[in-house]
N, C-alpha and C. Protein backbone atom coordinates (compact mmCIF):
# COMPACT_ATOMS: atom_id res chain seq x y z
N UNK A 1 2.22 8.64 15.97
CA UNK A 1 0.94 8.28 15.42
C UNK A 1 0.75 6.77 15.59
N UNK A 2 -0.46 6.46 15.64
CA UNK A 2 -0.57 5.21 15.61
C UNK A 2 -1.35 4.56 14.76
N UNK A 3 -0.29 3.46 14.01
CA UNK A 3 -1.01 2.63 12.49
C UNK A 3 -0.85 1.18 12.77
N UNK A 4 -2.21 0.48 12.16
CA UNK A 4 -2.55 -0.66 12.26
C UNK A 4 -2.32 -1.18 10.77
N UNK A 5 -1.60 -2.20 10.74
CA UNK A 5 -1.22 -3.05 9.29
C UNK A 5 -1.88 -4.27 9.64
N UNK A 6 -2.99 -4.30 8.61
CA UNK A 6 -3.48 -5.79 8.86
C UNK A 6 -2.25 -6.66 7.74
N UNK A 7 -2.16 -7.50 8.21
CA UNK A 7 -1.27 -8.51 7.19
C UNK A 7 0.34 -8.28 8.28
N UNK A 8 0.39 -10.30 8.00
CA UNK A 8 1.75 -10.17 9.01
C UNK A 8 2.97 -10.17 7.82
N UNK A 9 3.18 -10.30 6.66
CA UNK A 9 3.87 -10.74 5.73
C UNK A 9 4.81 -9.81 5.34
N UNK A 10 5.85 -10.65 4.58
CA UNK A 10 6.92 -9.36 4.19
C UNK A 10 6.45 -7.81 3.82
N UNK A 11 5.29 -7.90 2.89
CA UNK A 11 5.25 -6.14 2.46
C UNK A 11 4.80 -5.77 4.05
N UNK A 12 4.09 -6.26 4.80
CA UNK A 12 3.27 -5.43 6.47
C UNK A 12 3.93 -5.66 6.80
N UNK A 13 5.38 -6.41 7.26
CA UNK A 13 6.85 -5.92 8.02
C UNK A 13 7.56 -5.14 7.41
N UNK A 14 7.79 -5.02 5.98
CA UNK A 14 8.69 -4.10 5.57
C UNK A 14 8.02 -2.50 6.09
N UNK A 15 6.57 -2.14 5.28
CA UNK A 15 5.90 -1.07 5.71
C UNK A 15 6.11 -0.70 7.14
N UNK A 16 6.05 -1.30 7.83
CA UNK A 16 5.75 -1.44 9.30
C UNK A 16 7.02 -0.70 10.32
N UNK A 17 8.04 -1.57 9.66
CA UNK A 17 9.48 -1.10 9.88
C UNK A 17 9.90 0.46 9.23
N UNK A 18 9.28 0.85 8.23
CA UNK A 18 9.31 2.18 8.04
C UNK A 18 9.00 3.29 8.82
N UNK A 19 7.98 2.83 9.10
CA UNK A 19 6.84 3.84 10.16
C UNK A 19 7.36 3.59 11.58
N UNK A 20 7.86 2.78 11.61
CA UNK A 20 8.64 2.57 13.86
C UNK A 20 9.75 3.54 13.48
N UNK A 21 10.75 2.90 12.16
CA UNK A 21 11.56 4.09 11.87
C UNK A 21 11.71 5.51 12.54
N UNK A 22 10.15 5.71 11.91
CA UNK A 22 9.32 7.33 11.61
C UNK A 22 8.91 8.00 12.61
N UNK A 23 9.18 6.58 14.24
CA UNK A 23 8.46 7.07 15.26
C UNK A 23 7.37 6.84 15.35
N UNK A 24 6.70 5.91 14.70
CA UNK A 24 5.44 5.72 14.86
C UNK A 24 5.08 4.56 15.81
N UNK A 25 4.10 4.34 16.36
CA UNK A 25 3.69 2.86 16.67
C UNK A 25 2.69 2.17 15.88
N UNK A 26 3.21 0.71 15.68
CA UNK A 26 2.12 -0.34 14.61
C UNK A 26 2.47 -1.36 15.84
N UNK A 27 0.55 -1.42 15.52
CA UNK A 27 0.09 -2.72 15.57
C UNK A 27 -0.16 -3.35 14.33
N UNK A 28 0.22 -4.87 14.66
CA UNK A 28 0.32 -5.78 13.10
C UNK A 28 -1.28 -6.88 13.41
N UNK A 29 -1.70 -7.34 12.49
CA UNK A 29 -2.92 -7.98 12.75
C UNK A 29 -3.23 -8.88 11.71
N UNK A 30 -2.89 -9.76 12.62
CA UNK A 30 -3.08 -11.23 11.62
C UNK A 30 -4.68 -11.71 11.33
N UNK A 31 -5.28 -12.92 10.16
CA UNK A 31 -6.34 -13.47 10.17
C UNK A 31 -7.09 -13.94 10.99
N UNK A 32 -6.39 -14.23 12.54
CA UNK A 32 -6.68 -14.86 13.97
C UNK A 32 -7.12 -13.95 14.78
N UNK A 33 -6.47 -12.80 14.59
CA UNK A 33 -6.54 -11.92 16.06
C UNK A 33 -7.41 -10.85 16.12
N UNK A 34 -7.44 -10.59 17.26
CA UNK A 34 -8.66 -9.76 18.12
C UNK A 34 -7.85 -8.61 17.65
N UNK A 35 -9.29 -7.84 17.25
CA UNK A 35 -8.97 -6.16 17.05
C UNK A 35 -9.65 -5.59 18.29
N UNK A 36 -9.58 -4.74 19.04
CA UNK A 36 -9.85 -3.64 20.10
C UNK A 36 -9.64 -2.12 19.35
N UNK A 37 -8.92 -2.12 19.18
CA UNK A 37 -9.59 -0.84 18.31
C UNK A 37 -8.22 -0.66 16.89
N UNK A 38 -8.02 0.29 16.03
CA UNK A 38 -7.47 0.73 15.28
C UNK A 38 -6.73 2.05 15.23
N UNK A 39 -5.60 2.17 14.51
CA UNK A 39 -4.78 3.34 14.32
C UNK A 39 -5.79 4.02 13.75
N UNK A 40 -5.21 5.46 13.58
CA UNK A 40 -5.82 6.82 12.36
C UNK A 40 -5.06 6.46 11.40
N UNK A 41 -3.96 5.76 11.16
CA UNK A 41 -4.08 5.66 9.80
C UNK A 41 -3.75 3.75 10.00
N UNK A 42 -4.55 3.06 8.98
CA UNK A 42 -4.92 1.50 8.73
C UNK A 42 -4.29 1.04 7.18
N UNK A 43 -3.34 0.41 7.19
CA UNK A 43 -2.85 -0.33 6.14
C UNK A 43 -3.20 -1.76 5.16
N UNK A 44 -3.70 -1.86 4.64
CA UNK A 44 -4.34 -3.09 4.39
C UNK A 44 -3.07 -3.74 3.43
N UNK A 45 -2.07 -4.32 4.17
CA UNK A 45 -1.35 -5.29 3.19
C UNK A 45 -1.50 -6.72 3.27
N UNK A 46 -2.58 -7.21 2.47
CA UNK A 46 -3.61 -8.27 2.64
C UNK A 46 -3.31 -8.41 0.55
N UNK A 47 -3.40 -9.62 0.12
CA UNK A 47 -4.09 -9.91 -0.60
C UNK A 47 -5.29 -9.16 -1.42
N UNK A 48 -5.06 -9.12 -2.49
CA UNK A 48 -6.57 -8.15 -3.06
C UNK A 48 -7.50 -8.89 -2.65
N UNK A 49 -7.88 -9.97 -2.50
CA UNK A 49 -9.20 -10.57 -2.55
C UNK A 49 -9.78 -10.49 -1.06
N UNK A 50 -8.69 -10.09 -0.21
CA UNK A 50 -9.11 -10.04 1.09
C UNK A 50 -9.79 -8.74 1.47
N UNK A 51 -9.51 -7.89 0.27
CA UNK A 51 -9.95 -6.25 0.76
C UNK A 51 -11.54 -6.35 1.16
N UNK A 52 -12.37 -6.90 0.22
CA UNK A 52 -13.63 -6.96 0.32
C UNK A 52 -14.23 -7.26 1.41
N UNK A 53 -13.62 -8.28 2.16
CA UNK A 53 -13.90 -9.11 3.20
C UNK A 53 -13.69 -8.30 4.78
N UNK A 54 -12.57 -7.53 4.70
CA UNK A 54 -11.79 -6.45 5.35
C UNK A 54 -12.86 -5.35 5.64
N UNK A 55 -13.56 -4.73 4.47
CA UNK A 55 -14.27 -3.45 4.21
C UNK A 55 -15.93 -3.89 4.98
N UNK A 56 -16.13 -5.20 4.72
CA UNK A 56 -17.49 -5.08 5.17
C UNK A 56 -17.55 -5.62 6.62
N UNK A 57 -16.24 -6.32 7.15
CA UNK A 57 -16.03 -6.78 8.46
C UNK A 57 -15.92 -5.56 9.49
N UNK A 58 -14.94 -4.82 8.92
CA UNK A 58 -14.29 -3.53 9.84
C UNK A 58 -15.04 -1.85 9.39
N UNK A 59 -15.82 -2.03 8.11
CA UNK A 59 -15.97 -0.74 7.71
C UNK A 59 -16.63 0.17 8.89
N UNK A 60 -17.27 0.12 9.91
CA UNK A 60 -18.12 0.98 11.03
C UNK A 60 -16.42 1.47 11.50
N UNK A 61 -15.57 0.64 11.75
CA UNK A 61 -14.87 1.19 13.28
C UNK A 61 -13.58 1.72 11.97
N UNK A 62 -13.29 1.99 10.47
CA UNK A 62 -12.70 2.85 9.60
C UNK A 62 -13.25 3.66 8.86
N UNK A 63 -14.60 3.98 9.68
CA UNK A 63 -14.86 4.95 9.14
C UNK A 63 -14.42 6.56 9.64
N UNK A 64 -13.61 7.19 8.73
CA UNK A 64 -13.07 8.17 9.64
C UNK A 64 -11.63 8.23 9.81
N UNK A 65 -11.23 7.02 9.22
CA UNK A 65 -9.61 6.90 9.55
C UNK A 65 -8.61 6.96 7.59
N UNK A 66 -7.75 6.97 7.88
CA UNK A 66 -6.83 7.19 6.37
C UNK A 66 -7.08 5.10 5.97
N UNK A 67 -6.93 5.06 5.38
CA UNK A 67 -7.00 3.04 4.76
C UNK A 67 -5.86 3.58 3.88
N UNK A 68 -4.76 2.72 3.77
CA UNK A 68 -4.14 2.47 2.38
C UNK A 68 -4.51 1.28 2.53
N UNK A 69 -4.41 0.92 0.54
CA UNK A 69 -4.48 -0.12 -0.12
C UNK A 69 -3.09 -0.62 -1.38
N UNK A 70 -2.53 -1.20 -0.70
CA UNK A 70 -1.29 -1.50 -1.12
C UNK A 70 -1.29 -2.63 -2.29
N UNK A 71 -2.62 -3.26 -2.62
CA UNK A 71 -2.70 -4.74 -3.61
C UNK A 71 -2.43 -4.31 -4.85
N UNK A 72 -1.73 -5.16 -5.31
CA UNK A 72 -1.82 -5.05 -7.18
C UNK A 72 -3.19 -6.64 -7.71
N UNK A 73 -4.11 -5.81 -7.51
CA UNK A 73 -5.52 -6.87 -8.20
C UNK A 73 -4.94 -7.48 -9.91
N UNK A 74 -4.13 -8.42 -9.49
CA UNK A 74 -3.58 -9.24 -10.69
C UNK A 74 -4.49 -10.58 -10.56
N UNK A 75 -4.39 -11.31 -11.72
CA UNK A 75 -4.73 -12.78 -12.08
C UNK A 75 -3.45 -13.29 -11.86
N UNK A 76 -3.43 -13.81 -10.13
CA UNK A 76 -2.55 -14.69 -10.14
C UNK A 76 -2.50 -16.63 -11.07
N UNK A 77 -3.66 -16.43 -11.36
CA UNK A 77 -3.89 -18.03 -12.00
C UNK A 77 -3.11 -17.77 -13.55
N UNK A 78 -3.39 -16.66 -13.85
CA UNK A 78 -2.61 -16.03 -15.22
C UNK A 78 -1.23 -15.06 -15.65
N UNK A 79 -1.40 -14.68 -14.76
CA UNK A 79 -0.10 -13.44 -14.39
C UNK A 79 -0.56 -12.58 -15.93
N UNK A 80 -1.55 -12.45 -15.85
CA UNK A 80 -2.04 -11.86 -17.90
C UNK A 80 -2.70 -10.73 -17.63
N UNK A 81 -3.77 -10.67 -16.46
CA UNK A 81 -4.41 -9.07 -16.06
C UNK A 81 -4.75 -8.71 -15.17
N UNK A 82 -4.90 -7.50 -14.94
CA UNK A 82 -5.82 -6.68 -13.58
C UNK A 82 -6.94 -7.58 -13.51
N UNK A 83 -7.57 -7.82 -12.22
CA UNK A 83 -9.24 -8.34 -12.14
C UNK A 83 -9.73 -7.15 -11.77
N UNK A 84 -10.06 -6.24 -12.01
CA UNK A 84 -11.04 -4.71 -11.71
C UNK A 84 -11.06 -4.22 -12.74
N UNK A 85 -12.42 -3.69 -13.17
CA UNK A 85 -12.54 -2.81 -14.51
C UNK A 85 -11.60 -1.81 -14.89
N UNK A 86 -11.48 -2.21 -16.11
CA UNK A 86 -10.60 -1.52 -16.70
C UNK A 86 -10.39 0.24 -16.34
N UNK A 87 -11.50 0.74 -16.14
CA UNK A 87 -11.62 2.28 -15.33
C UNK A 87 -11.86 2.22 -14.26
N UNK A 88 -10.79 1.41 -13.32
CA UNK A 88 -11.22 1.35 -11.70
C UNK A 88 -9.69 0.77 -11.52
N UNK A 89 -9.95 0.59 -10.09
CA UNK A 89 -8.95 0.38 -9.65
C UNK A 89 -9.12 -0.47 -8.36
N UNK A 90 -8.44 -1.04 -7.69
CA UNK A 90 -8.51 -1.76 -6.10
C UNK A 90 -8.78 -0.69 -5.35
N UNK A 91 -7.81 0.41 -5.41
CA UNK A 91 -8.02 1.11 -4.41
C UNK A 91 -9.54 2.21 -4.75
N UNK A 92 -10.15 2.18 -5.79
CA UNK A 92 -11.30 2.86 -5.86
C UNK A 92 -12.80 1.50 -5.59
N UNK A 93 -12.42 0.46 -6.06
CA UNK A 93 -13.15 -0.35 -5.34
C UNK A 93 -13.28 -0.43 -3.80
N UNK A 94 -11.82 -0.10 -3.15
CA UNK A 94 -12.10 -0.33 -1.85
C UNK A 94 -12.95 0.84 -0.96
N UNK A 95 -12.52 2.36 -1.62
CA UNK A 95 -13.32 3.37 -1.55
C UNK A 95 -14.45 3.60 -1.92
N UNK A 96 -15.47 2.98 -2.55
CA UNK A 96 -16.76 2.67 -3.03
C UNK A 96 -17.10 1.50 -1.54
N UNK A 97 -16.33 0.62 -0.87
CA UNK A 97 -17.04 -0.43 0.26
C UNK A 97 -16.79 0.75 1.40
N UNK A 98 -16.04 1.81 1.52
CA UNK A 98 -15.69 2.32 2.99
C UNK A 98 -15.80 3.34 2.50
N UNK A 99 -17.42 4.39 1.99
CA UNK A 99 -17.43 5.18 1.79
C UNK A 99 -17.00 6.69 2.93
N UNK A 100 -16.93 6.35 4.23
CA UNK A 100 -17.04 7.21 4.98
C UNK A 100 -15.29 7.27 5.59
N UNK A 101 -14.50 6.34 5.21
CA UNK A 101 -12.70 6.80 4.57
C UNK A 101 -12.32 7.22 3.80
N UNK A 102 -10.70 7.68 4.55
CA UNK A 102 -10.11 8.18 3.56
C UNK A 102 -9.09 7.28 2.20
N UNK A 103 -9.61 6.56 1.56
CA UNK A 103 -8.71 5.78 1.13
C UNK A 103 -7.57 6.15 0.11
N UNK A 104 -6.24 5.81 0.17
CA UNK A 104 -4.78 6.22 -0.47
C UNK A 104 -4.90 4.90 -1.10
N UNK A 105 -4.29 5.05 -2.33
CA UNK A 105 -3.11 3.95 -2.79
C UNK A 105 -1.60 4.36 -2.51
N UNK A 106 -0.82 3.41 -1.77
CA UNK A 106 0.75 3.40 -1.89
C UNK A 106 1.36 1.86 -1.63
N UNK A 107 2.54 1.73 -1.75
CA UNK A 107 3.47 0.92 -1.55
C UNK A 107 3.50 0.09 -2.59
N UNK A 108 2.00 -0.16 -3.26
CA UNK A 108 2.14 -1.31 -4.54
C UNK A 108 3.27 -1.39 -5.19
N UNK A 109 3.92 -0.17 -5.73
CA UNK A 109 5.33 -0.49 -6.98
C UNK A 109 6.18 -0.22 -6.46
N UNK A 110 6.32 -1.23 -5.21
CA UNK A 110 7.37 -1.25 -4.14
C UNK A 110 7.76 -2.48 -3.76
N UNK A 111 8.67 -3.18 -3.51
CA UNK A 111 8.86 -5.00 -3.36
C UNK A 111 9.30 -4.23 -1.34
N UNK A 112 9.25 -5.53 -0.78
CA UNK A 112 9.20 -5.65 0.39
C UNK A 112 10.84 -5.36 1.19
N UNK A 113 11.72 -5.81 -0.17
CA UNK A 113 13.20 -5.53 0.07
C UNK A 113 13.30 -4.48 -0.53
N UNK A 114 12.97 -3.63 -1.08
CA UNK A 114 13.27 -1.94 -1.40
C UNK A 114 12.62 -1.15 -0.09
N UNK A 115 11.78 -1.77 0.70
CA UNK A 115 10.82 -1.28 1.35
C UNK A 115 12.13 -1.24 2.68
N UNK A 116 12.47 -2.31 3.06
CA UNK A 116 13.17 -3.12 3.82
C UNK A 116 14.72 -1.79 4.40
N UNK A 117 15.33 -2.02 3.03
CA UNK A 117 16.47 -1.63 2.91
C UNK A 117 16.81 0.12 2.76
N UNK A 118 15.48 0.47 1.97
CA UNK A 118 15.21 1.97 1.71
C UNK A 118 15.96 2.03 0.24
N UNK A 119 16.14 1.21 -0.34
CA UNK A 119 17.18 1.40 -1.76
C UNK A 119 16.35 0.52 -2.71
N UNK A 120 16.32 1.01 -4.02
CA UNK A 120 16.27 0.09 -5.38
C UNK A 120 17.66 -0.36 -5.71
N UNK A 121 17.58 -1.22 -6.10
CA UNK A 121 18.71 -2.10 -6.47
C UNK A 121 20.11 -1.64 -5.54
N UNK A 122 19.81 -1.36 -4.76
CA UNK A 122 21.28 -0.84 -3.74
C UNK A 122 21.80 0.49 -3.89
N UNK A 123 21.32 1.37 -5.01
CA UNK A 123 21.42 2.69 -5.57
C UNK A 123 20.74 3.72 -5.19
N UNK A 124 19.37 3.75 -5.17
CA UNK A 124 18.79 4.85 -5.37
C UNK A 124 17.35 4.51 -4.27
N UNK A 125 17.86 5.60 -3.53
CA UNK A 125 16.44 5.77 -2.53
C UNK A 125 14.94 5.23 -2.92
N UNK A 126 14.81 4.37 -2.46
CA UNK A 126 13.04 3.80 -2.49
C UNK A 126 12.36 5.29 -2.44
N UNK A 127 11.49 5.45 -3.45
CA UNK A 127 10.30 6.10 -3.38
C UNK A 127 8.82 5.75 -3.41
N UNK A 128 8.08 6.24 -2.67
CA UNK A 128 6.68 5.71 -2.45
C UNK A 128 5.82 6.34 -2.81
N UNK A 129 4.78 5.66 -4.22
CA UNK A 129 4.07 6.98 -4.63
C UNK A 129 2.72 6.87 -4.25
N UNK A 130 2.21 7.97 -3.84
CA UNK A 130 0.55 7.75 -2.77
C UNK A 130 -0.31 8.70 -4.15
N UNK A 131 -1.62 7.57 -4.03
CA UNK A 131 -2.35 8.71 -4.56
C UNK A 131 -3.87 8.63 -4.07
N UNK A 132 -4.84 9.55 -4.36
CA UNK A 132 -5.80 9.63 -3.04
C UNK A 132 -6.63 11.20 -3.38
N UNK A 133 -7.46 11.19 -3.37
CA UNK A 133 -8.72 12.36 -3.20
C UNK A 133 -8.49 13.09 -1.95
N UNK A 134 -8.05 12.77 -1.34
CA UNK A 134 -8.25 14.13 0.11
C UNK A 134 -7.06 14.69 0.88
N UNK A 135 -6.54 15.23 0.20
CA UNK A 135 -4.72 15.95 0.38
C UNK A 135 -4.44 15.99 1.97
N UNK A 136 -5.55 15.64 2.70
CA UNK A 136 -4.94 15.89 3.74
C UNK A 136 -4.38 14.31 4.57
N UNK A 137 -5.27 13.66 4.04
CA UNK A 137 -4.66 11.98 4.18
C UNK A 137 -3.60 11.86 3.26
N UNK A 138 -2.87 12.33 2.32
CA UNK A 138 -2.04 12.25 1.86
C UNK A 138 -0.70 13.35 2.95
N UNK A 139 -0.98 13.96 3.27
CA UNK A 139 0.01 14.62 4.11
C UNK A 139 0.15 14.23 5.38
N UNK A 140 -0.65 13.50 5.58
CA UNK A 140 -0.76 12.79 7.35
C UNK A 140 0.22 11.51 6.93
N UNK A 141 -0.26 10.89 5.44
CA UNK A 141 0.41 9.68 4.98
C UNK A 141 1.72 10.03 4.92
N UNK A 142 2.24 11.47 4.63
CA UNK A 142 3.62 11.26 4.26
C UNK A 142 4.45 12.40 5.15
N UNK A 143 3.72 12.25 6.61
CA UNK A 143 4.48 12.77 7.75
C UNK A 143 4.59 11.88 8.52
N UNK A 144 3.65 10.78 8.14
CA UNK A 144 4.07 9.31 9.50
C UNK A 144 5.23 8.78 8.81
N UNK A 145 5.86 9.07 7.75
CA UNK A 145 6.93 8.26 7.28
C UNK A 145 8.39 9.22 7.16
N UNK A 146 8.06 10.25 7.58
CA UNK A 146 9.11 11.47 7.64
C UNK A 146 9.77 10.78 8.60
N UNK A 147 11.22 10.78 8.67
CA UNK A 147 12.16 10.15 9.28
C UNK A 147 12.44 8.90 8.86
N UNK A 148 11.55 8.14 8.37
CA UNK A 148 12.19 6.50 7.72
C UNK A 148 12.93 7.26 6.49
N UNK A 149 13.82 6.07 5.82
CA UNK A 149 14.69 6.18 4.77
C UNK A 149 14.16 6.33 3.30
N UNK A 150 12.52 6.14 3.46
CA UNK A 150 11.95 6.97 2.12
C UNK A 150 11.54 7.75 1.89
N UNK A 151 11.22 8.07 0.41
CA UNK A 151 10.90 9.29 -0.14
C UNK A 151 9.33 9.03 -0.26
N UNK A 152 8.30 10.02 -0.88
CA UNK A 152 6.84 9.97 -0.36
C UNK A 152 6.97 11.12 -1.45
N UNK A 153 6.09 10.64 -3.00
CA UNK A 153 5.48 11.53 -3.66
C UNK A 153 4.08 11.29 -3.99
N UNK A 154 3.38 12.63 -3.99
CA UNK A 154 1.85 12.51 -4.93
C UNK A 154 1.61 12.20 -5.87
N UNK A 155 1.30 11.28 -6.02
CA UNK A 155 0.96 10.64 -7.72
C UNK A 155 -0.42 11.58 -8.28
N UNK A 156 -1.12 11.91 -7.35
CA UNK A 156 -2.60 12.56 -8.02
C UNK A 156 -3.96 12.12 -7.12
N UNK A 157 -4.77 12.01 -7.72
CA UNK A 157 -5.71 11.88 -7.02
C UNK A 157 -6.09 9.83 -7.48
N UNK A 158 -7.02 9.71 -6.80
CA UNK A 158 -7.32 8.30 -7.15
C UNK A 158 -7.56 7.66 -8.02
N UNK A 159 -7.70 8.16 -8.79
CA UNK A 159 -8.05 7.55 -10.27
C UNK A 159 -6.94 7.18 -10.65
N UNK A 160 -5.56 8.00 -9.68
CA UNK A 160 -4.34 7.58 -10.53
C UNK A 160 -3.89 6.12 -9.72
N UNK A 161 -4.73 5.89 -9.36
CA UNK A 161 -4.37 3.82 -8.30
C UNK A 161 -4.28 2.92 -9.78
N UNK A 162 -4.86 3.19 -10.93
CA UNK A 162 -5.04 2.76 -12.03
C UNK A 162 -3.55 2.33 -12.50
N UNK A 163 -2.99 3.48 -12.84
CA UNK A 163 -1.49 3.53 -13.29
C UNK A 163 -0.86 2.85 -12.30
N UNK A 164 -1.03 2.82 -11.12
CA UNK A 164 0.01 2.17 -10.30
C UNK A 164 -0.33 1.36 -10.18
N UNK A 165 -1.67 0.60 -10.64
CA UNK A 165 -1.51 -0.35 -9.91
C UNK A 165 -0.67 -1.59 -11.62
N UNK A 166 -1.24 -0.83 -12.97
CA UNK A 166 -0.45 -1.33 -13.86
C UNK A 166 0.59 -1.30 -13.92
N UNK A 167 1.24 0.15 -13.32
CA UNK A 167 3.03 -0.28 -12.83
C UNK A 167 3.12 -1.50 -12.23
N UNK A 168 3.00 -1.41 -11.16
CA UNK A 168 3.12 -2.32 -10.02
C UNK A 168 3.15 -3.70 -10.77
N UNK A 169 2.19 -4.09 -11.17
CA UNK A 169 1.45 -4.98 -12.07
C UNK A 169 2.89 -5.55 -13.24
N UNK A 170 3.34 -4.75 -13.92
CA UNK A 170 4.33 -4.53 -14.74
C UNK A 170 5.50 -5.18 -13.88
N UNK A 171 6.02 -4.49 -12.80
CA UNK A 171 6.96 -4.73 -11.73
C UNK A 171 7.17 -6.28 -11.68
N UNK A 172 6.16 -6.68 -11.23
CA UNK A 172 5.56 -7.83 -10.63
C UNK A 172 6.03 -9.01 -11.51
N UNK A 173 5.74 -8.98 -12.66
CA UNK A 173 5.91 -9.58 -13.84
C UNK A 173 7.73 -9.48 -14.23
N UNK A 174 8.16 -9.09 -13.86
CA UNK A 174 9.67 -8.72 -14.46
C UNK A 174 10.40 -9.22 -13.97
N UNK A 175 9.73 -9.37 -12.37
CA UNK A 175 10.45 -10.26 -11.23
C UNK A 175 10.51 -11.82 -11.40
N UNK A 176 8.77 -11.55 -11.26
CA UNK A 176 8.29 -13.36 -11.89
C UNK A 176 9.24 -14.12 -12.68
N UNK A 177 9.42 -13.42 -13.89
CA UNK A 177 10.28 -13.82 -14.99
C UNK A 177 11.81 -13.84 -14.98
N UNK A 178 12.33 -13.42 -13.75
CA UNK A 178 13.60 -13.41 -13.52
C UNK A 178 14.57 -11.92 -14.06
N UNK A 179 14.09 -11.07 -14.81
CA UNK A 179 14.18 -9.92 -16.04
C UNK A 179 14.92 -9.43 -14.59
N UNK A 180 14.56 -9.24 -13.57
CA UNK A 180 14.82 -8.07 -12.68
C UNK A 180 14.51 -9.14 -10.96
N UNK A 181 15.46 -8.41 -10.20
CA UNK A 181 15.62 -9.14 -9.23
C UNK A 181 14.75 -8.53 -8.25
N UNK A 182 13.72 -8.98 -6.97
CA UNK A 182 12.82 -8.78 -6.16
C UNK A 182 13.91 -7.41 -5.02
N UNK A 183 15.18 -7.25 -5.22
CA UNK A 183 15.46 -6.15 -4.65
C UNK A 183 15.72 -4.69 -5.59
N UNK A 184 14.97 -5.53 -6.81
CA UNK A 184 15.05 -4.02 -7.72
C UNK A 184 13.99 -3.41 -8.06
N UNK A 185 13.74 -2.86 -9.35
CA UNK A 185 12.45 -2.37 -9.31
C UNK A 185 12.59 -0.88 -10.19
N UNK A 186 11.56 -0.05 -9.59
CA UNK A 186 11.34 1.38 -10.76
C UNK A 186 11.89 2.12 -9.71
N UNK A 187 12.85 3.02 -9.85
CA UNK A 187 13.33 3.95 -9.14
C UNK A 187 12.68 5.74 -9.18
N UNK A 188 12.72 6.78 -8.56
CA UNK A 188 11.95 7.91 -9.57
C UNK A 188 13.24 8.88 -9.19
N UNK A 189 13.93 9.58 -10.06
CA UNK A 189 15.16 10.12 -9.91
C UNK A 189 14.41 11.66 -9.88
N UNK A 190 14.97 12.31 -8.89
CA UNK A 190 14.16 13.63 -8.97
C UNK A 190 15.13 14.48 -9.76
């Protein structure tokens, strides 16, 4: 399959490296470079604030294709809250700009070295939880990653980007503070 990760940065190399894993081919796509066309499935590991900018630049040529949205929409000036209404989410904001995608949330409550390595804290298999309105972008999402070293569960439908993205959010904060080290994190023990 072929997936386009905009963002050159640790989480769009870690992701990235999953999916070559998986057999896939990625193209990576920096703030500079020329797009010619896009994968069927498009990763946005960008900055939240960049999504907006992303959706109304590219939305004609994704329409039609899977989008994940991997941001945790935090107040980085505060590290104190979500910036999206409290009954929304990034990834339902971004699905309201690209109405004619399929948009997923995944990777958010994931650090770039769990992503990397395939392990939480050196123990326990990285799991990746997707969630998303149209089951079948969720099964396309979690057959391009069949063969990398993670696991791939359904969180629900989109509304559930909410919870993850306050996990994530949570995560984020634990690290910040030193509580927990950037190769650890929430594990999901089946």
């Amino acid at each position: 399959m072929k997936i386009t990760i905009f963002g050159k940065g640790n989480m769009g190399q870690a992701i990235g490296h999953n999916f070559e894993l998986a057999g896939n081919t990625v193209t990576y796509v920096g703030s500079n470079d020329d797009i010619f066309s896009l994968g069927d499935l498009v990763i946005m590991a960008v900055p939240y604030p960049a999504l907006a900018d992303l959706a109304d630049q590219y939305g004609d040529q994704l329409a039609g294709k899977v989008v994940v949205d991997i941001t945790n929409p935090l107040n980085f000036e505060t590290w104190d809250e979500l910036v999206v209404p409290a009954d929304s989410s990034a990834a339902q904001e971004l699905q309201k700009r690209l109405p004619n995608s399929k948009v997923l949330k995944a990777f958010n409550t994931t650090f770039a070295a769990t992503l990397q390595s395939g392990q939480v804290g050196g123990q326990q298999q990285t799991t990746v939880l997707v969630a998303g309105d149209d089951d079948d972008a969720k099964a396309t999402f979690k057959e391009a990653l069949k063969g990398s070293p993670l696991a791939v569960l359904d969180a629900g439908k989109l509304k559930r980007a909410r919870e993850l993205e306050a996990t994530g959010f949570l995560q984020m904060t634990l690290a910040a503070s030193e509580q927990i080290g950037w190769t650890g994190g929430f594990g999901v023990i089946k």
